[in-house]
C-alpha atoms as a PDB file:
ATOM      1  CA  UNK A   1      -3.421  18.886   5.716  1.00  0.00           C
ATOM      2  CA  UNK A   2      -1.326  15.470   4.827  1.00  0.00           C
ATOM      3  CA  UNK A   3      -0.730  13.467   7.808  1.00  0.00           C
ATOM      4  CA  UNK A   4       2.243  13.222   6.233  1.00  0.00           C
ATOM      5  CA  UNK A   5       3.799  16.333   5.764  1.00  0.00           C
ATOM      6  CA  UNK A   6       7.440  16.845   7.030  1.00  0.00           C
ATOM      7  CA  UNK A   7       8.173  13.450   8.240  1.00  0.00           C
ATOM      8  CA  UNK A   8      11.483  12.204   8.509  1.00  0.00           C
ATOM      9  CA  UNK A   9      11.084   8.794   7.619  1.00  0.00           C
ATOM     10  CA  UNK A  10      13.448   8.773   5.013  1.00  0.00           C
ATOM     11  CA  UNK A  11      16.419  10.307   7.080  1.00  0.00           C
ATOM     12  CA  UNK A  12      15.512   7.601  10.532  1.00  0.00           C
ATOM     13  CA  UNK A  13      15.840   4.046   8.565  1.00  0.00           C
ATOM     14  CA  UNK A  14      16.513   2.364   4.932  1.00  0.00           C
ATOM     15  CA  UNK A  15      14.693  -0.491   6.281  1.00  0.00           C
ATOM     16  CA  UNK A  16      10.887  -0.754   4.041  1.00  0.00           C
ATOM     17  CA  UNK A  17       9.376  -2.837   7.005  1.00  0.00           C
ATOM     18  CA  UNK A  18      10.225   0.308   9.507  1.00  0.00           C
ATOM     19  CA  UNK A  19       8.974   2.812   7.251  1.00  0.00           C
ATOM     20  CA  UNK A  20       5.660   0.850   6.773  1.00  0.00           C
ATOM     21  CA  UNK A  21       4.943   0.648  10.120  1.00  0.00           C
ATOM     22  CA  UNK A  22       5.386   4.304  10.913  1.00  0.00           C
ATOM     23  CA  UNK A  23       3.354   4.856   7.621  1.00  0.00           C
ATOM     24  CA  UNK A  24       0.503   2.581   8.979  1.00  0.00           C
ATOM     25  CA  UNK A  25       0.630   4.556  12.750  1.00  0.00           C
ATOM     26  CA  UNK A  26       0.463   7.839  10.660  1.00  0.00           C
ATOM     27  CA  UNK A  27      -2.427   6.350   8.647  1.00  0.00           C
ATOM     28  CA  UNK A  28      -3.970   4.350  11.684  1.00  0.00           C
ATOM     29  CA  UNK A  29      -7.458   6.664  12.237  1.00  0.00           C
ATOM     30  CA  UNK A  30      -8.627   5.837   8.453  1.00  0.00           C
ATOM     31  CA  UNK A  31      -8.529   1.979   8.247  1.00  0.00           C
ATOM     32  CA  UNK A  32     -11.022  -0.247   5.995  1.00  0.00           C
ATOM     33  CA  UNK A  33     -11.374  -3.949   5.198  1.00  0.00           C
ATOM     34  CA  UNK A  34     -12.873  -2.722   1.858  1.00  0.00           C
ATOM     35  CA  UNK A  35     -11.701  -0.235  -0.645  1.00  0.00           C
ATOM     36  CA  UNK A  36     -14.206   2.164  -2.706  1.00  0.00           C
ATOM     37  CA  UNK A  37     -13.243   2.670  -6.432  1.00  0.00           C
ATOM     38  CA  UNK A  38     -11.108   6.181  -7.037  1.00  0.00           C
ATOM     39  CA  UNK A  39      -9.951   6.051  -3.897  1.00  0.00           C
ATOM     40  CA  UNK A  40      -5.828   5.898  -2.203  1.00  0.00           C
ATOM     41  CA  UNK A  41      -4.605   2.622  -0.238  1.00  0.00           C
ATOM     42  CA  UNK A  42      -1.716   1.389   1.275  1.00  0.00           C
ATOM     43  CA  UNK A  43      -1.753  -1.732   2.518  1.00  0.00           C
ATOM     44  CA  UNK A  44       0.500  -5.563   3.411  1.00  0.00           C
ATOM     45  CA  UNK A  45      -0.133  -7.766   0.796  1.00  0.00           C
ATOM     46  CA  UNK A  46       0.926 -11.400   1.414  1.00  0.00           C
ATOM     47  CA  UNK A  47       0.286 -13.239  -2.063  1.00  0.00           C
ATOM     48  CA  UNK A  48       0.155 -17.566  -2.311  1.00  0.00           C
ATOM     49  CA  UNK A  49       0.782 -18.008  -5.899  1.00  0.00           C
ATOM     50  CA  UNK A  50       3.966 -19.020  -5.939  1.00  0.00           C
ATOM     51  CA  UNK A  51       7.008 -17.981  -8.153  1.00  0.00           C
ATOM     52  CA  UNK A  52       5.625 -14.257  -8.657  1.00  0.00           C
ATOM     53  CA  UNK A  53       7.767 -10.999  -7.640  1.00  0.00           C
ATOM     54  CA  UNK A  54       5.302  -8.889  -6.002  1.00  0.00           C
ATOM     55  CA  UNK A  55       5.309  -5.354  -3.764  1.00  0.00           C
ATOM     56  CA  UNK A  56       4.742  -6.318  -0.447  1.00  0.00           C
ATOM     57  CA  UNK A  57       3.888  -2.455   0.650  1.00  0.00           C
ATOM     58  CA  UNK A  58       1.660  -1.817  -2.252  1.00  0.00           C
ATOM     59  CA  UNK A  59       0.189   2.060  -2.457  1.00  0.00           C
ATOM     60  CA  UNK A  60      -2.994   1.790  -5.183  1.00  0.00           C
ATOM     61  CA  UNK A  61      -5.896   3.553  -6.935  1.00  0.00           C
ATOM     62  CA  UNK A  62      -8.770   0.960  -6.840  1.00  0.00           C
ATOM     63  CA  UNK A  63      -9.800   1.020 -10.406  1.00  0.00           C
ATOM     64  CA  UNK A  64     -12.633  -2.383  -9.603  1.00  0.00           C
ATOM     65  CA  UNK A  65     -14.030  -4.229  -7.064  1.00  0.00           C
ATOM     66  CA  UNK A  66     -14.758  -8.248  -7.644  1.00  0.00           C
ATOM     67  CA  UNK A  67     -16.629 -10.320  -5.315  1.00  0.00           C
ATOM     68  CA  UNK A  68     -12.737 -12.143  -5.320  1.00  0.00           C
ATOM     69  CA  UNK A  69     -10.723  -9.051  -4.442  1.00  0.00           C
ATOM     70  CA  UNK A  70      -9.952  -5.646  -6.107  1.00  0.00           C
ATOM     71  CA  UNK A  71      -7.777  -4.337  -8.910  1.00  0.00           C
ATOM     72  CA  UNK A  72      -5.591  -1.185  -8.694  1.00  0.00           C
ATOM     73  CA  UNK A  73      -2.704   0.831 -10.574  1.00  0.00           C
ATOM     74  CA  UNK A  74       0.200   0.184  -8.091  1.00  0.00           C
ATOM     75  CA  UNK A  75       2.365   3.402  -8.034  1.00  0.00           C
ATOM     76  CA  UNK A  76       5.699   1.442  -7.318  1.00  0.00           C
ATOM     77  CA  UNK A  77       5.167  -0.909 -10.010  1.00  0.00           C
ATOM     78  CA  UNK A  78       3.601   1.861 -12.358  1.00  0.00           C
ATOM     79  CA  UNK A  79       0.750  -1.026 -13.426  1.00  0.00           C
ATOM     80  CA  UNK A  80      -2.591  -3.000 -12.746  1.00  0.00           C
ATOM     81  CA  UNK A  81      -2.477  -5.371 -10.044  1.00  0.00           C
ATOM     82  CA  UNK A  82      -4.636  -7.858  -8.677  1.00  0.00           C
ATOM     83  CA  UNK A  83      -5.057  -8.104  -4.652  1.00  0.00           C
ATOM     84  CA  UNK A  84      -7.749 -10.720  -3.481  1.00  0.00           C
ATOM     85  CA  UNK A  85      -9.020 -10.628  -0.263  1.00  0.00           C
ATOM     86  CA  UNK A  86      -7.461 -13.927   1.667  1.00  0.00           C
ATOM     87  CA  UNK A  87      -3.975 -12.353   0.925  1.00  0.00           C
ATOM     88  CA  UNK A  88      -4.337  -9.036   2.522  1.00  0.00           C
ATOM     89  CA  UNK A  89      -2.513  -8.910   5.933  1.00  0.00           C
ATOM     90  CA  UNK A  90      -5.130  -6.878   7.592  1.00  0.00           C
ATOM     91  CA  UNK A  91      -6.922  -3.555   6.789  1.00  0.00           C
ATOM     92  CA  UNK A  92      -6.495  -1.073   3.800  1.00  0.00           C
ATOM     93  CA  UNK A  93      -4.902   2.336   4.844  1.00  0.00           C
ATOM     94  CA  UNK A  94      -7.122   5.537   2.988  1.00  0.00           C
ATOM     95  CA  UNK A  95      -4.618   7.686   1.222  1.00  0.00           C
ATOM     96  CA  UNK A  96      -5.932  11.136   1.053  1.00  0.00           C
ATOM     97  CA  UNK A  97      -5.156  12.665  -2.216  1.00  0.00           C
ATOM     98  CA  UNK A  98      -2.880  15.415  -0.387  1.00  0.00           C
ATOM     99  CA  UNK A  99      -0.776  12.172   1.246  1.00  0.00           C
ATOM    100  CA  UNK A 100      -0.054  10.589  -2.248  1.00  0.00           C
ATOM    101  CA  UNK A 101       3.211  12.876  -3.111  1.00  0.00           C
ATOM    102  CA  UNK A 102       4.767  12.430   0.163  1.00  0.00           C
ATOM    103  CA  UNK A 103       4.191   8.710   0.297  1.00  0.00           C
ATOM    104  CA  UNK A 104       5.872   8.384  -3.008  1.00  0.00           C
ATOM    105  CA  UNK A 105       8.544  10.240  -1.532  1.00  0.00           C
ATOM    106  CA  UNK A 106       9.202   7.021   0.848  1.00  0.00           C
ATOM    107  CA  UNK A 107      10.952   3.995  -0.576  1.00  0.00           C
ATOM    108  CA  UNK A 108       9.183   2.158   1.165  1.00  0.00           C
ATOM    109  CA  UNK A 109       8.088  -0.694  -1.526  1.00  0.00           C
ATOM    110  CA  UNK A 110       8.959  -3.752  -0.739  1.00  0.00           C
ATOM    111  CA  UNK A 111       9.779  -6.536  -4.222  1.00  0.00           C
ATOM    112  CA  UNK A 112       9.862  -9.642  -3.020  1.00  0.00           C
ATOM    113  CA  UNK A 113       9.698 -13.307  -5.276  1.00  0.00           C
ATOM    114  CA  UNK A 114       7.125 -15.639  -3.483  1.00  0.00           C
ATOM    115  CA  UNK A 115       8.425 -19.063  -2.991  1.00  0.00           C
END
């Protein structure tokens, strides 16, 4: 059963930061510093190159792992990202496979340009 199935997070606040938070309490008892390949993650990504537009809130399938980071198809962008390790903002959040049409149900994706 989803851990997210019949939240209201879309009817309590418009703000992305609020809904990630309640999505990370929701996800809290399946946590990892290191993704496996095929699996779901959600997860604050804080990126240093500057002058890119990147999702702050990004939900992923790990497609590779590098000894630099991990790539993924990012379901708000709809392509391949790059996340190294240095920029994540603490630990991955497992997705179950049953959770992955509810969280796409949350705008919670957050586009942001890093200057």
């Amino acid at each position: 059963m989803s851990r997210l199935e019949g939240n209201d997070i879309n009817n309590r606040t418009n703000d992305q930061e609020d809904m990630m938070l309640e999505i990370m309490s929701l996800l809290n008892d399946t946590v990892t510093p290191v993704p496996d390949v095929g699996n779901f993650y959600t997860f604050v990504y804080n990126p240093k190159t500057p002058n890119i537009t990147y999702d702050q809130h990004p939900l992923i399938a790990c497609t590779d792992l590098f000894a630099w980071g991990f790539r993924g198809l990012n379901f708000h962008w709809q392509k391949y990202r790059n996340y190294t390790w240095a920029e994540l903002a603490g630990q991955l959040y497992i997705v179950q496979p049953d959770e992955l049409d509810d969280l796409l149900a949350i705008p919670y994706a957050k586009f942001r340009l890093n200057n």
